[in-house]
Structure formats: C-alpha cells, structure tokens
N, C-alpha and C. Protein backbone atom coordinates (compact mmCIF):
# COMPACT_ATOMS: atom_id res chain seq x y z
N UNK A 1 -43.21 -20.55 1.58
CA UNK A 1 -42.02 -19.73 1.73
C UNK A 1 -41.06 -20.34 2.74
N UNK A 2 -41.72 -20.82 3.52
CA UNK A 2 -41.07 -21.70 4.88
C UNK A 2 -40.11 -22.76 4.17
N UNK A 3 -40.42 -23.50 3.10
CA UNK A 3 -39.47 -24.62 2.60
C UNK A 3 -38.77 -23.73 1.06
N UNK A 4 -39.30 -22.58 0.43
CA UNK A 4 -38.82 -22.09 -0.85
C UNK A 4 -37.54 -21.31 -0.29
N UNK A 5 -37.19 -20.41 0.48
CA UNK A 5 -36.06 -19.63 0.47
C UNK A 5 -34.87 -20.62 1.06
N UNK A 6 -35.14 -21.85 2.04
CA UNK A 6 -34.36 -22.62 2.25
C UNK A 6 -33.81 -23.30 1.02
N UNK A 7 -34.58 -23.42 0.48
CA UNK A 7 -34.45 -24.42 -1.15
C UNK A 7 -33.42 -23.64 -2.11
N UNK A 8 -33.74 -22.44 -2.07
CA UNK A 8 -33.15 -21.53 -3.26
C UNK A 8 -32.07 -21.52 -2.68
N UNK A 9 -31.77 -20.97 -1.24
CA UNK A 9 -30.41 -20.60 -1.16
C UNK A 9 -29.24 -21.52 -1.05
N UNK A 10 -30.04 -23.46 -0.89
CA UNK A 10 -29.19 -24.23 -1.17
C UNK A 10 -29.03 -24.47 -2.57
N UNK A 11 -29.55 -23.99 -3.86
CA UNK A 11 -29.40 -24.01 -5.13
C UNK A 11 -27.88 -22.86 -5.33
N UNK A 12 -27.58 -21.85 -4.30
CA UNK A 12 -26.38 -20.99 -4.27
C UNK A 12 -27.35 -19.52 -4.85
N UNK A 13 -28.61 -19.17 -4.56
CA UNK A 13 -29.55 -18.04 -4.74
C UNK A 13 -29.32 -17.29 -3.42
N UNK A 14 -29.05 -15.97 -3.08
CA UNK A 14 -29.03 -15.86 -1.94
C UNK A 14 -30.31 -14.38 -1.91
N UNK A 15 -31.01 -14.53 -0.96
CA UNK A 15 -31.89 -13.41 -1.14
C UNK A 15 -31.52 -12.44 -0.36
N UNK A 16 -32.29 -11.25 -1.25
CA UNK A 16 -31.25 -10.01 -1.36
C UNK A 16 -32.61 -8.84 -0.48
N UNK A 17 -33.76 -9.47 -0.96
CA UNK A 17 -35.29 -8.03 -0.59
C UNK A 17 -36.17 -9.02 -0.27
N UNK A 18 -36.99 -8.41 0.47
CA UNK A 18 -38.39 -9.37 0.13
C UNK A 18 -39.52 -7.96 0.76
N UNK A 19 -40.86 -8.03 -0.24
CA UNK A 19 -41.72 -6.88 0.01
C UNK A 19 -43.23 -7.97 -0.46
N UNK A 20 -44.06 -7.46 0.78
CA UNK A 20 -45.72 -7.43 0.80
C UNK A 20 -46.10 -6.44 0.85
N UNK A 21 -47.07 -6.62 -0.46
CA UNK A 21 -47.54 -5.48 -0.76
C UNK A 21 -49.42 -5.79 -0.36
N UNK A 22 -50.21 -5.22 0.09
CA UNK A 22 -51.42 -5.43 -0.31
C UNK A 22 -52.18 -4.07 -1.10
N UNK A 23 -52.62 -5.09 -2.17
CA UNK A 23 -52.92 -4.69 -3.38
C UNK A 23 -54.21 -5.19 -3.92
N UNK A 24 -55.23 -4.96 -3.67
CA UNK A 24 -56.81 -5.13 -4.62
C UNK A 24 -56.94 -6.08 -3.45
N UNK A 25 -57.37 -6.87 -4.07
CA UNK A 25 -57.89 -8.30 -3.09
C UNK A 25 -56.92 -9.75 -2.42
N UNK A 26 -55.74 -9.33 -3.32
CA UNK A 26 -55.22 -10.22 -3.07
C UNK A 26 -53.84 -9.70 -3.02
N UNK A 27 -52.80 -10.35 -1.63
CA UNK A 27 -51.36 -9.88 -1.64
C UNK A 27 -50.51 -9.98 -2.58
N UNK A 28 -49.86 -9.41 -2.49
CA UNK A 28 -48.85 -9.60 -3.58
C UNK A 28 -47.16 -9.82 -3.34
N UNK A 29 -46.37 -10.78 -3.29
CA UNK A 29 -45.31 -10.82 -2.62
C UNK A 29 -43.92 -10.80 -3.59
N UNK A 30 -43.02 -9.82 -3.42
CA UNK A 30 -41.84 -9.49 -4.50
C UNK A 30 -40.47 -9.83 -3.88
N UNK A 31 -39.70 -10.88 -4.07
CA UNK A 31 -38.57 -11.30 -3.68
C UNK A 31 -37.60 -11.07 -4.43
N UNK A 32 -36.38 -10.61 -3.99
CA UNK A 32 -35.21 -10.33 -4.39
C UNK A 32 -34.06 -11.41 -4.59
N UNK A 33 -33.34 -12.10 -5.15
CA UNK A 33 -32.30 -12.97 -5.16
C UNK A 33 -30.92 -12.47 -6.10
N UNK A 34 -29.78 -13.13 -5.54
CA UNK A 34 -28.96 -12.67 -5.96
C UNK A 34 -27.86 -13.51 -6.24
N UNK A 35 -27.22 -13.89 -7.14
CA UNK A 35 -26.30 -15.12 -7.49
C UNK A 35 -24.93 -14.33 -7.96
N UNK A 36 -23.64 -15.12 -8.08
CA UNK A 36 -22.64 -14.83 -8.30
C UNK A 36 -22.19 -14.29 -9.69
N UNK A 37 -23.00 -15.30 -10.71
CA UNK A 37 -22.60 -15.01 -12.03
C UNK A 37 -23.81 -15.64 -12.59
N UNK A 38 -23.95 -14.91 -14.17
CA UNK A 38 -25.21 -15.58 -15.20
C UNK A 38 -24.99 -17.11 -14.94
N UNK A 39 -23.69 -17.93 -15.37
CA UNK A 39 -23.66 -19.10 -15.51
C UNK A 39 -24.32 -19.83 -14.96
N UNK A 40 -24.24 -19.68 -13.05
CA UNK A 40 -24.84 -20.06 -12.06
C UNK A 40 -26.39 -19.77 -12.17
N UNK A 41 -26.82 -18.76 -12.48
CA UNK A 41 -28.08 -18.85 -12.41
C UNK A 41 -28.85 -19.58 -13.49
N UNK A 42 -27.66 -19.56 -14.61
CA UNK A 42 -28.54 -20.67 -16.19
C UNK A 42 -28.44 -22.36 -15.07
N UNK A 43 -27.40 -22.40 -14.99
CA UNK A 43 -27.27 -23.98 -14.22
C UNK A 43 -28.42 -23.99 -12.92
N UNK A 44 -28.60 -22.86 -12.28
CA UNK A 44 -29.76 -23.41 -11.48
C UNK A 44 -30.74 -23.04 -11.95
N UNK A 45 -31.23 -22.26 -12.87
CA UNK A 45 -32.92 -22.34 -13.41
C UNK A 45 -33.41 -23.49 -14.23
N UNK A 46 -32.48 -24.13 -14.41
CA UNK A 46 -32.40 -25.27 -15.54
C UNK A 46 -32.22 -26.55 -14.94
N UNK A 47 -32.03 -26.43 -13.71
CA UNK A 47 -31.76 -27.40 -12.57
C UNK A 47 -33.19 -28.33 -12.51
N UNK A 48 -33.24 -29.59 -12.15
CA UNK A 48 -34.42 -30.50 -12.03
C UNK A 48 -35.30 -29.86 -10.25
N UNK A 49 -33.50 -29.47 -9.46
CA UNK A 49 -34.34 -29.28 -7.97
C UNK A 49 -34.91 -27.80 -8.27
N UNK A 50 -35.08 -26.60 -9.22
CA UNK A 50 -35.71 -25.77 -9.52
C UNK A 50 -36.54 -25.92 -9.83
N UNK A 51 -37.01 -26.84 -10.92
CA UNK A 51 -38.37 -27.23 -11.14
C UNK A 51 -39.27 -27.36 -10.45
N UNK A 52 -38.81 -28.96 -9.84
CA UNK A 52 -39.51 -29.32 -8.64
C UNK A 52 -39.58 -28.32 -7.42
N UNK A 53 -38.96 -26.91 -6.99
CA UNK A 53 -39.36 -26.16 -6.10
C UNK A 53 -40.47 -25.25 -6.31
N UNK A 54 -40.40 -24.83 -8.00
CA UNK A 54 -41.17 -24.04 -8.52
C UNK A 54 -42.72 -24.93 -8.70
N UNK A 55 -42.81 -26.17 -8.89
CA UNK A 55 -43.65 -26.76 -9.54
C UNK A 55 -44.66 -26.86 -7.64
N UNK A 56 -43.87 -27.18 -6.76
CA UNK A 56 -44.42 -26.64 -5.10
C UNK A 56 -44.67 -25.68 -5.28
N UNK A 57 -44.24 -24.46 -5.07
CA UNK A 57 -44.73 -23.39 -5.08
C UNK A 57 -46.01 -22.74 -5.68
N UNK A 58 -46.29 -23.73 -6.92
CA UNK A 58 -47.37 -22.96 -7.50
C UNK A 58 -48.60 -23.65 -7.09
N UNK A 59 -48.22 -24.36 -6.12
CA UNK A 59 -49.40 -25.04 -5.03
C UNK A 59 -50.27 -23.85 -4.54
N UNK A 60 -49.36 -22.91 -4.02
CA UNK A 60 -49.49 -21.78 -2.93
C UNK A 60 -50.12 -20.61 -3.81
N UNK A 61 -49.23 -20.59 -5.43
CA UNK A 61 -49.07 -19.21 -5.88
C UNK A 61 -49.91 -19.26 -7.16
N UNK A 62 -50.95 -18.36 -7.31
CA UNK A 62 -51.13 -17.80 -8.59
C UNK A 62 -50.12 -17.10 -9.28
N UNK A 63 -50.30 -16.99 -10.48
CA UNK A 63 -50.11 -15.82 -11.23
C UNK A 63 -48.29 -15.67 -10.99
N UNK A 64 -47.88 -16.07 -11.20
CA UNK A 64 -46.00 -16.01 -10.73
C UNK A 64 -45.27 -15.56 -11.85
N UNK A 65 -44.42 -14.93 -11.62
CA UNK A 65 -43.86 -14.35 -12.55
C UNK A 65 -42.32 -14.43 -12.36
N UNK A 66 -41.22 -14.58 -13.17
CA UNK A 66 -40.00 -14.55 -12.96
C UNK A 66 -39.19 -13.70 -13.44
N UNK A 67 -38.39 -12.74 -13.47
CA UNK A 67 -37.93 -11.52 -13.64
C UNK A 67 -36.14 -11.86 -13.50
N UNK A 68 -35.74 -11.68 -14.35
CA UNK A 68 -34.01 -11.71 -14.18
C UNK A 68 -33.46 -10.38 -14.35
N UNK A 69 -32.78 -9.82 -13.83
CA UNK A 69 -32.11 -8.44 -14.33
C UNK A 69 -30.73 -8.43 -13.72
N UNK A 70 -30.07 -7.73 -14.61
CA UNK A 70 -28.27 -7.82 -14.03
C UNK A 70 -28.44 -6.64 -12.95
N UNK A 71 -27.69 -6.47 -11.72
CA UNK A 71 -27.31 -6.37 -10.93
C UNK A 71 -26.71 -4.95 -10.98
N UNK A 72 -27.21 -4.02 -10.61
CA UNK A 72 -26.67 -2.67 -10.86
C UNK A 72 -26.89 -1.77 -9.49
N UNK A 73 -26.16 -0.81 -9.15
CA UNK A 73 -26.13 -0.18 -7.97
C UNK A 73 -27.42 0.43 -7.41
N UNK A 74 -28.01 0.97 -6.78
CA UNK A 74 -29.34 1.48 -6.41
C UNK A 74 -30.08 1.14 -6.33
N UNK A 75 -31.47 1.59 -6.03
CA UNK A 75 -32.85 0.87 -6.59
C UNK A 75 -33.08 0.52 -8.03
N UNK A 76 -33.51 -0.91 -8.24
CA UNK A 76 -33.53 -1.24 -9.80
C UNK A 76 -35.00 -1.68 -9.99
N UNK A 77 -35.72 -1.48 -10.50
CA UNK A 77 -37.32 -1.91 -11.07
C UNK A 77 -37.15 -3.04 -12.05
C-alpha cells in the first residue's frame, strides 16, 4: 500500500475512502478511488504502469477484486 496509492494517484486516481475490515480469518481491505471522467479511467486501466502496479500488488493480495461504479451522491455499495 506504501508504493500502490502513490502509484495510482500518479496514474491521475485520486483516493476517495479506504476501510479495514476484520472479517473471518483474514482482513479485508476496501479502497475508494476517484477519477475525472470514464475516458481517464479506460486510459489508465489499460495503461502498462497499471498492470505492472496491479501485477505487485498481487504479491501482497489474495483474492482482489475490481469494482467500477459511476459516481453518485451518498453512500454507494
């Protein structure tokens, strides 16, 4: 996490939440990010330095999951 949120937010990701949860045996960690427009986020998920951040990360991480949702007022699930 120490080198991933630096990474993302020079991709133009800016994080928005971040929650630990402990859950069964193992933590569980839910991050929030937030970009300007779809375009930007197709150009950086598709990005080579995304890969390679994600492809680190799963050093650390089981089980990862990626979640996109548009941007709407309140709490959003």
């Amino acid at each position: 996490m120490r080198e991933f949120i630096p990474g993302i937010q020079a991709l133009g990701l800016e994080p928005s939440d971040a929650w630990l949860t402990i859950y069964g045996e193992h933590p569980q960690i839910l991050t929030g990010v937030q970009v300007k427009n779809l375009n930007s986020l197709n150009t950086i998920m598709t990005s080579q330095e995304w890969d390679q951040m994600v492809t680190k990360l799963l050093d650390y991480v089981d089980n990862l999951k990626i979640k996109t949702v548009k941007a709407k007022p309140g709490f959003q699930m």
